[in-house]
Each structure stands twice: as C-alpha cells, then as structure tokens.
C-alpha atoms as a PDB file:
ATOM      1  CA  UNK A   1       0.000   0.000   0.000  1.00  0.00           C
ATOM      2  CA  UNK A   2       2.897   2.260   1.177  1.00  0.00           C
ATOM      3  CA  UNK A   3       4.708   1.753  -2.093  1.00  0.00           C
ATOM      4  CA  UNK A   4       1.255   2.392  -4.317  1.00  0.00           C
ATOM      5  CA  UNK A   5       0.770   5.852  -2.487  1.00  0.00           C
ATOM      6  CA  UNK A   6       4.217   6.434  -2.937  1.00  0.00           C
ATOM      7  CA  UNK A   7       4.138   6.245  -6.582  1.00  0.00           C
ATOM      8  CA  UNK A   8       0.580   7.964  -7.104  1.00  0.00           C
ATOM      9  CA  UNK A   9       2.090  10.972  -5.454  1.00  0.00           C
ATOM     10  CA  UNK A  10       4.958  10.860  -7.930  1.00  0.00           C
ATOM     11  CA  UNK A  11       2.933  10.347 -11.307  1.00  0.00           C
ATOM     12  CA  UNK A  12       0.737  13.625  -9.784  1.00  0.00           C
ATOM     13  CA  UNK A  13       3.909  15.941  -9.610  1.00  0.00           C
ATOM     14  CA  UNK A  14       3.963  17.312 -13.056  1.00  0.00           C
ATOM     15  CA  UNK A  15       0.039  17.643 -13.754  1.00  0.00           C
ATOM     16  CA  UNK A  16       0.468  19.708 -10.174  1.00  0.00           C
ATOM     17  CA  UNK A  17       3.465  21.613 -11.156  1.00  0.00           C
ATOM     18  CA  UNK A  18       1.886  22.498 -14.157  1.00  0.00           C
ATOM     19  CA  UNK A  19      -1.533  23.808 -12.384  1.00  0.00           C
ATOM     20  CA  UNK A  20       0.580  25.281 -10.558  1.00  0.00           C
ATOM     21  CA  UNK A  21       2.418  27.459 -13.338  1.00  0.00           C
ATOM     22  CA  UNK A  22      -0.904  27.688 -14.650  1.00  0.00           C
ATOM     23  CA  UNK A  23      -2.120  29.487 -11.720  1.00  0.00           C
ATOM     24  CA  UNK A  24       0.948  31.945 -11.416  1.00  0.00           C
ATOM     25  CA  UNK A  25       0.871  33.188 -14.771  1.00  0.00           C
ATOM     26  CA  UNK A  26      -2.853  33.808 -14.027  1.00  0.00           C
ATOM     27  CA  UNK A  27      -2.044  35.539 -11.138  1.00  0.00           C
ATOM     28  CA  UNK A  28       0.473  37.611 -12.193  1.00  0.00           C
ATOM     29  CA  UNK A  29      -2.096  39.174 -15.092  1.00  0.00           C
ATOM     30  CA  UNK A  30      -3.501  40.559 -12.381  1.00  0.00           C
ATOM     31  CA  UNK A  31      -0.660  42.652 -10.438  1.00  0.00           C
ATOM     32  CA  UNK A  32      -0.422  46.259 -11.078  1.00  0.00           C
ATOM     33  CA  UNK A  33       3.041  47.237 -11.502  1.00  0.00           C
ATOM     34  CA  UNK A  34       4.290  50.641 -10.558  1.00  0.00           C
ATOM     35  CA  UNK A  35       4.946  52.983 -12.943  1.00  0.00           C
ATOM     36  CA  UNK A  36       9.003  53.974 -13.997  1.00  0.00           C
ATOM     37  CA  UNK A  37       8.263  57.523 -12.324  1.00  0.00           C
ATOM     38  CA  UNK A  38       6.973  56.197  -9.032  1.00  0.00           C
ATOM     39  CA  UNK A  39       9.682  53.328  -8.936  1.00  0.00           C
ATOM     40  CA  UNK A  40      12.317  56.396  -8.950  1.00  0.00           C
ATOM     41  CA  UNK A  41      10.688  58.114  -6.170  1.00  0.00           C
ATOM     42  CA  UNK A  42      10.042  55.432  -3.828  1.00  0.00           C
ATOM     43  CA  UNK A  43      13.584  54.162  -4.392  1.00  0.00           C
ATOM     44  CA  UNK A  44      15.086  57.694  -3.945  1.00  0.00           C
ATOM     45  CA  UNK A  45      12.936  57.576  -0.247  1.00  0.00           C
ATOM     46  CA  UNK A  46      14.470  53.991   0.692  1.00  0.00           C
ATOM     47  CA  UNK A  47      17.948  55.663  -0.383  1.00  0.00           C
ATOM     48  CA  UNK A  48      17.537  58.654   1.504  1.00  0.00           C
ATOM     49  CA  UNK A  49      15.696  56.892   4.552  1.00  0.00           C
ATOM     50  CA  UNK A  50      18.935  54.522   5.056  1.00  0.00           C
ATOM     51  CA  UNK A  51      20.954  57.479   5.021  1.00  0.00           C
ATOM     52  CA  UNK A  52      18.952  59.252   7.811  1.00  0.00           C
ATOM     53  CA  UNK A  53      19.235  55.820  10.101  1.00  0.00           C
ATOM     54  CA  UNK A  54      22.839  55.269   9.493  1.00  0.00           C
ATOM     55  CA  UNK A  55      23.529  58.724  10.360  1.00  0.00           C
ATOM     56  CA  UNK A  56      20.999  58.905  13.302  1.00  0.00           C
ATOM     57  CA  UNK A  57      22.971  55.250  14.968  1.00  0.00           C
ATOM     58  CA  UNK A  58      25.912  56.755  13.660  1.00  0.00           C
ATOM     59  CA  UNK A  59      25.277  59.516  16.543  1.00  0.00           C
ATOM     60  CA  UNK A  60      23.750  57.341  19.121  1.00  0.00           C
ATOM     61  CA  UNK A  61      26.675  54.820  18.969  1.00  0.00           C
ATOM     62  CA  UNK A  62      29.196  57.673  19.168  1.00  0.00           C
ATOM     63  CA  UNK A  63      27.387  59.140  22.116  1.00  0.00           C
ATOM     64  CA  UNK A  64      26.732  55.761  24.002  1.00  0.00           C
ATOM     65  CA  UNK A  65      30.075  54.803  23.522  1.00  0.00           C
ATOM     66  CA  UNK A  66      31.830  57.958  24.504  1.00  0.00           C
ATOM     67  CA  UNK A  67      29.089  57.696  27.688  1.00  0.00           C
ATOM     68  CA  UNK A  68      30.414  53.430  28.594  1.00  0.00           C
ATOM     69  CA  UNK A  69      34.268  54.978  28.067  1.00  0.00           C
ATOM     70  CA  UNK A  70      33.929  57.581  30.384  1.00  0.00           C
ATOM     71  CA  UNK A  71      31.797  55.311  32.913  1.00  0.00           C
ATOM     72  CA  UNK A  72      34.637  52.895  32.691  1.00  0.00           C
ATOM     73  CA  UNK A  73      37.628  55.529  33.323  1.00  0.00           C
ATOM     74  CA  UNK A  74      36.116  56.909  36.032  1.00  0.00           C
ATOM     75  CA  UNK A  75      35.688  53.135  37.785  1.00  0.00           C
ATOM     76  CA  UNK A  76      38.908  52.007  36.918  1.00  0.00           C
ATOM     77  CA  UNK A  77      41.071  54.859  38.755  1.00  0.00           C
END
C-alpha cells in the first residue's frame, strides 16, 4: 500500500506543477506594476531613509560609547 501511495504521489507531480504554473501566470495578469516615475521616487525615499538611520545610529553609537568609556575611566582609577 505504502509503495502504491508512494508512486501515485509521484505520477501527480507534473500535472500539479503544471496547475501550478498555470495558476501563477494567471495571477500575475492581475498585479499592477508601478509605474518607472513612481519606482524612482520610492527608491530615492528607501535611499535617503537609510541614510537618515545610518547617520541617526551613527550619533547614538558615538554618544553611548563615549558615555560606557567615560563610565569605565572613572571606575577604573
């Protein structure tokens, strides 16, 4: 019986790979893809929004670490 399953599974594979594909392509007719003008702008926002968080943890490390250093110096004399 185990065996029988086994290879019922198997022969189903392509005709389900194949719905599958089926259903994709179907799926895909249906997406609304942004336009080349709003692609540029939302891309120059991610740009300029990793910027602005590198620069903002760029301060808070500095400051935290300059904070820990000075904790430390002063426990160590």
């Amino acid at each position: 019986m185990e065996s029988y399953s086994l290879v019922t599974r198997i022969s189903g594979w392509p005709k389900a790979a194949m719905n599958y594909v089926e259903e994709l392509q179907t799926e895909m007719r249906r997406v609304t893809w942004p336009s080349w003008k709003q692609v540029r702008a939302t891309t120059g926002v991610v740009i300029v929004a990793v910027f602005a968080f590198a620069a903002y943890f760029y301060v808070v490390d500095f400051l935290v670490g300059r904070a820990i250093t000075k904790i430390f110096t002063a426990l160590s004399k």
